[in-house]
N, C-alpha and C. Protein backbone atom coordinates (compact mmCIF):
# COMPACT_ATOMS: atom_id res chain seq x y z
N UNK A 1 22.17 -1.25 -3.51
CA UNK A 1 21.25 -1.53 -2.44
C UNK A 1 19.88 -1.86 -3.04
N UNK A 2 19.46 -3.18 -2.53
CA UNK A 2 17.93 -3.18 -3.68
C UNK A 2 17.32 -4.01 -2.14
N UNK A 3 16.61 -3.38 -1.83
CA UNK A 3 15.13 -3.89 -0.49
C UNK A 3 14.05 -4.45 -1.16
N UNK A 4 13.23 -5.13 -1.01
CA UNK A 4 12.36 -5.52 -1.02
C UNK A 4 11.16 -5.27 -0.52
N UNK A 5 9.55 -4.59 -1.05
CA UNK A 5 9.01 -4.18 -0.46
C UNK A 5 7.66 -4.83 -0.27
N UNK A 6 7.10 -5.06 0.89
CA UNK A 6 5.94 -5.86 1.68
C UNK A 6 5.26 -5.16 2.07
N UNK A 7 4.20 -4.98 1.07
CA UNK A 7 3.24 -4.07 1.74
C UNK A 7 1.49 -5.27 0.32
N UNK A 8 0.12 -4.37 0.93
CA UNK A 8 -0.10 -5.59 0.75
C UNK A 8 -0.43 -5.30 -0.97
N UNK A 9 -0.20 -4.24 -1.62
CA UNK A 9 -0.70 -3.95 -2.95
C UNK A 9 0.89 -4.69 -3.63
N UNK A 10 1.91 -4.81 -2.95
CA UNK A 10 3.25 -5.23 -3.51
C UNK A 10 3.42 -6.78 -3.64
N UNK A 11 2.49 -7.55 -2.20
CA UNK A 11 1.95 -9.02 -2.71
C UNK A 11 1.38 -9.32 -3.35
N UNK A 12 0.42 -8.25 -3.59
CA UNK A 12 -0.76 -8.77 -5.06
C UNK A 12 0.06 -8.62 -6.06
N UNK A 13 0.42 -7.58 -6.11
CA UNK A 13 1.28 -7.43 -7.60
C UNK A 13 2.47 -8.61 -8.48
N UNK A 14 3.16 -9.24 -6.26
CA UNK A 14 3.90 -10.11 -7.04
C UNK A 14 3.61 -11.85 -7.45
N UNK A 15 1.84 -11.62 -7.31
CA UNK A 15 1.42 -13.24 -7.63
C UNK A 15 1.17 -12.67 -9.26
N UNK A 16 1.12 -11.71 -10.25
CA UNK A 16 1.17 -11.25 -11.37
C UNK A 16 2.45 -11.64 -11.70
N UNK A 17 3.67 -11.33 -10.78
CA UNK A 17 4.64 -11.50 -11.37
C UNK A 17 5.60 -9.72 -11.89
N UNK A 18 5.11 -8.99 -11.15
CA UNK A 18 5.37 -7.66 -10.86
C UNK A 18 5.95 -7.92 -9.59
N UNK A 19 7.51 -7.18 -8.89
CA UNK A 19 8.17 -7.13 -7.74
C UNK A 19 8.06 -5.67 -7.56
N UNK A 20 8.56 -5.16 -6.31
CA UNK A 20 9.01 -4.15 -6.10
C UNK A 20 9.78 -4.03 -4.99
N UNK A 21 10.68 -3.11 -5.21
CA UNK A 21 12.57 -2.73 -4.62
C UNK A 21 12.23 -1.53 -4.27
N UNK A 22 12.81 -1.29 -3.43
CA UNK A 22 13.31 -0.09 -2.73
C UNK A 22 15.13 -0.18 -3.35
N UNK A 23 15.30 1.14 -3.95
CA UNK A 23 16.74 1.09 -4.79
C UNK A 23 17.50 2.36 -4.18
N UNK A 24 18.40 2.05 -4.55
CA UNK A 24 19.76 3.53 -4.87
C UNK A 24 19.47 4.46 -5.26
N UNK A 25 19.03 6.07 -5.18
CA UNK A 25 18.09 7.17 -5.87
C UNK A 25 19.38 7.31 -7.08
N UNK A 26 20.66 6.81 -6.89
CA UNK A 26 21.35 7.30 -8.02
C UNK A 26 21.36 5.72 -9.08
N UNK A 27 20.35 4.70 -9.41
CA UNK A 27 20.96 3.89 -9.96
C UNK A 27 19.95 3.92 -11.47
N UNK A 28 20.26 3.19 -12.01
CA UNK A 28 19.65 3.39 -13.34
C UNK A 28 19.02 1.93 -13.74
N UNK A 29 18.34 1.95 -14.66
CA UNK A 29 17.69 0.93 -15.19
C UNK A 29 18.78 -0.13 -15.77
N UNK A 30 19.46 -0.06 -16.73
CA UNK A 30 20.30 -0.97 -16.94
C UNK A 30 21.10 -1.76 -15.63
N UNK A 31 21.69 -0.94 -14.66
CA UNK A 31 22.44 -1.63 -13.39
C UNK A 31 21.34 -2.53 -12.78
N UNK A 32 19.80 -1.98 -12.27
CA UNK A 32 19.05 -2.36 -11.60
C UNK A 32 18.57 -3.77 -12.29
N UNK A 33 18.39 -3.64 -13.55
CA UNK A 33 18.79 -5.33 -14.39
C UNK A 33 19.52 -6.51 -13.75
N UNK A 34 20.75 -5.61 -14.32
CA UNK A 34 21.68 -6.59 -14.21
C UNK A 34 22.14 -7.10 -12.62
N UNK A 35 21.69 -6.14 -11.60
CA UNK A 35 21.62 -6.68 -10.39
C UNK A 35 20.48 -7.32 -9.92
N UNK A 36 19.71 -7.31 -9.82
CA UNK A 36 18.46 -8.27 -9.88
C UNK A 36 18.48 -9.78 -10.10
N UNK A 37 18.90 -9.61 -11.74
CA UNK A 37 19.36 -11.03 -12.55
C UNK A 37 20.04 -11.54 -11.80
N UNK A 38 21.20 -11.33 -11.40
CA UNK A 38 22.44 -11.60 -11.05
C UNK A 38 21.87 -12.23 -8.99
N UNK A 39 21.21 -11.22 -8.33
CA UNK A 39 20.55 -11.67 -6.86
C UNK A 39 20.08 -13.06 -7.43
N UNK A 40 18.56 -12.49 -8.09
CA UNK A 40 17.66 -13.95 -7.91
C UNK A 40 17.64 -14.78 -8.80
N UNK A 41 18.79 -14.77 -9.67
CA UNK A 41 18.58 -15.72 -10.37
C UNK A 41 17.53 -15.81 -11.65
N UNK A 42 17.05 -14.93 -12.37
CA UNK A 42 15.78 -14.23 -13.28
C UNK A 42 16.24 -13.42 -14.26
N UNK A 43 14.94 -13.56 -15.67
CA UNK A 43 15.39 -12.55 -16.31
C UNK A 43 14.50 -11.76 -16.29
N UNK A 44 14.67 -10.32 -16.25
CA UNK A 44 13.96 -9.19 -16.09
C UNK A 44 13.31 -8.68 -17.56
N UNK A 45 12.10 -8.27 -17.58
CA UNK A 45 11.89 -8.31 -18.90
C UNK A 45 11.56 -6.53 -18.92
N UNK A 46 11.09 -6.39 -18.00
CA UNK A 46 10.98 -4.30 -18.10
C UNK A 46 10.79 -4.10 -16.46
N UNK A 47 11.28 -2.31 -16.26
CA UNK A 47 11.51 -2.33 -15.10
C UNK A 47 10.95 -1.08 -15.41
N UNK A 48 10.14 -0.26 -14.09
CA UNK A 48 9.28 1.15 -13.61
C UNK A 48 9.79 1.42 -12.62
N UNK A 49 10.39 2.50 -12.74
CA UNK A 49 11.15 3.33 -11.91
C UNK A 49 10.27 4.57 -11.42
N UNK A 50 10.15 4.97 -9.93
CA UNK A 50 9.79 6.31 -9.62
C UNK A 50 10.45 6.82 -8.52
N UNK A 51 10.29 8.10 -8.15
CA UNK A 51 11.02 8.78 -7.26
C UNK A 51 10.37 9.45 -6.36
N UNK A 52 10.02 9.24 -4.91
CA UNK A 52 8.94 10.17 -3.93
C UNK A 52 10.13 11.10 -3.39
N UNK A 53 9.81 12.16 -3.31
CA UNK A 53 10.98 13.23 -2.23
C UNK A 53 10.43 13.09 -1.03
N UNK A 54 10.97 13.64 -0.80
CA UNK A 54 11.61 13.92 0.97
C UNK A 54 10.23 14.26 1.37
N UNK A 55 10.16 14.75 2.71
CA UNK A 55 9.22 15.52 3.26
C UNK A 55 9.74 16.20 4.66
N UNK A 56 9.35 17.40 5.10
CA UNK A 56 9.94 17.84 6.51
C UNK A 56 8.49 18.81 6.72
N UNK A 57 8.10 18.60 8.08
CA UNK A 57 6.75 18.91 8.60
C UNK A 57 7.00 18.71 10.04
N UNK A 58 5.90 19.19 11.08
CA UNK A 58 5.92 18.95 12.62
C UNK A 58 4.67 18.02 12.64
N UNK A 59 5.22 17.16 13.76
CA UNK A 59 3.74 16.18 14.08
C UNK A 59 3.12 16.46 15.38
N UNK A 60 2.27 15.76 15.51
CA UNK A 60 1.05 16.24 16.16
C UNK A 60 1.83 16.85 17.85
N UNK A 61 3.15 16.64 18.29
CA UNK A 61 3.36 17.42 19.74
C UNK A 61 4.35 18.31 19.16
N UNK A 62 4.43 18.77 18.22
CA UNK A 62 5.27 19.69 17.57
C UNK A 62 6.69 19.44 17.05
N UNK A 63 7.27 18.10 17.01
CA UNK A 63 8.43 18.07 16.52
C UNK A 63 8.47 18.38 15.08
N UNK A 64 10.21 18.50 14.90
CA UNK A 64 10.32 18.70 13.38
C UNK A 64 10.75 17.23 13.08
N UNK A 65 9.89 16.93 11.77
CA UNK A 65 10.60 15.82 11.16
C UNK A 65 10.91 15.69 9.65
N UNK A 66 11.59 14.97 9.08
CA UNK A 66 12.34 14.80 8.23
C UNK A 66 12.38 12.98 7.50
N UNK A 67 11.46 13.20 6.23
CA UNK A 67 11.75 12.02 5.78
C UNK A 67 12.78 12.37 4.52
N UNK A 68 13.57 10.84 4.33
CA UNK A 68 14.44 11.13 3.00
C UNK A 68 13.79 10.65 1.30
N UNK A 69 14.28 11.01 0.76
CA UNK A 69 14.06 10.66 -0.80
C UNK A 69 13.76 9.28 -1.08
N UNK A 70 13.29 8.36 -1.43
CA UNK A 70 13.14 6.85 -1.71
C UNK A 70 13.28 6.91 -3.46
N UNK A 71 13.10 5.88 -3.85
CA UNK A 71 13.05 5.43 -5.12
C UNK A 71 13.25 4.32 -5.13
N UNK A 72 11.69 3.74 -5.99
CA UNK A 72 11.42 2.81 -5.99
C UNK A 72 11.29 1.74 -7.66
N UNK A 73 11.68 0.51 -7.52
CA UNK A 73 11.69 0.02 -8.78
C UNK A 73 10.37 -1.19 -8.82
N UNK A 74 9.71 -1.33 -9.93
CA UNK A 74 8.89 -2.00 -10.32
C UNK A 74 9.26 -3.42 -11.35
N UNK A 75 9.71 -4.26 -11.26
CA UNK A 75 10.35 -5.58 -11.57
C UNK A 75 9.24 -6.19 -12.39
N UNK A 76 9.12 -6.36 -13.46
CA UNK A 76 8.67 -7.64 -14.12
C UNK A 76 9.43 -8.85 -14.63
N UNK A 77 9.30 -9.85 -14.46
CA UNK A 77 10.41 -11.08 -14.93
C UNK A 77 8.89 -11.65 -15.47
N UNK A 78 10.02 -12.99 -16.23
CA UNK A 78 9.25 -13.86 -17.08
C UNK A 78 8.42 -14.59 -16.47
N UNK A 79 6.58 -15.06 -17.00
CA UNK A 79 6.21 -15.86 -16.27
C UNK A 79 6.36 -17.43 -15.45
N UNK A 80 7.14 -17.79 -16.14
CA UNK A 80 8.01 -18.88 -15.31
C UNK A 80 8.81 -18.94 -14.30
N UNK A 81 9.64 -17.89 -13.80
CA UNK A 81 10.31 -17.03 -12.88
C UNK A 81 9.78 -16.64 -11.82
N UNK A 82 9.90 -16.89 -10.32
CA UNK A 82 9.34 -16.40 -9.14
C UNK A 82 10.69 -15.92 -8.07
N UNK A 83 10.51 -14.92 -7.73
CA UNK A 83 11.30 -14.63 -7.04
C UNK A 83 10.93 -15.42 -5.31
N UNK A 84 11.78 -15.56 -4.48
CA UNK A 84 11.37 -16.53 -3.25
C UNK A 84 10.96 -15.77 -2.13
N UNK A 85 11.62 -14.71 -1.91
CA UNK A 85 11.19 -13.73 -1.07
C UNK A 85 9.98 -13.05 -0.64
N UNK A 86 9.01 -13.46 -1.96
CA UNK A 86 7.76 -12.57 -2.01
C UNK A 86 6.58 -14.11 -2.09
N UNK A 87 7.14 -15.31 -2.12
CA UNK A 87 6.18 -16.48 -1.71
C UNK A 87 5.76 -16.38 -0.24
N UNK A 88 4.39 -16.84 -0.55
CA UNK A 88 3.75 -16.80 1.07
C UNK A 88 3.96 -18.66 1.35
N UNK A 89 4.02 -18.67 2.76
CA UNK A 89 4.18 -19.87 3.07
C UNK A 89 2.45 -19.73 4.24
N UNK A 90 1.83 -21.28 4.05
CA UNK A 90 0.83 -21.15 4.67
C UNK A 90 1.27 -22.24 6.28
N UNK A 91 0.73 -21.70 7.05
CA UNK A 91 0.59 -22.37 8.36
C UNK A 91 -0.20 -23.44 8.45
């Protein structure tokens, strides 16, 4: 499972040429490679992996809530390489 994430520090990052995924909490750096490559067509040159946990708390009318674990990957490919997903198209 590899998402794609849009937020606006993740667009800046990817006119550098830095991506970022939302991944599998069980997958590893080598798979996350070779699936990547293999999606967009790119070669990956180093990848940053981190892990946020969960959280469970009440919000403001008292429910209980419950977020899950994420883990997230940090993509660098070669500068010649653009992934298409993360191009802005102008109006």
């Amino acid at each position: 499972m590899i998402k794609p994430v849009f937020t606006e520090k993740s667009i800046k990052e990817a006119k550098q040429g830095r991506y970022t995924f939302l991944v599998n909490l069980n997958a590893d750096k080598m798979g996350l490679k070779s699936e990547i490559a293999k999606a967009f067509g790119v070669h990956v040159t180093s990848i940053m992996t981190m892990k946020k946990g969960g959280e469970s708390g009440k919000n403001a009318r008292g429910k209980n809530f419950t977020r899950l674990s994420v883990k997230k990957a940090v993509v660098t490919i070669n500068d010649s390489e653009k992934i298409d997903a993360y191009e802005e198209t102008k109006k």
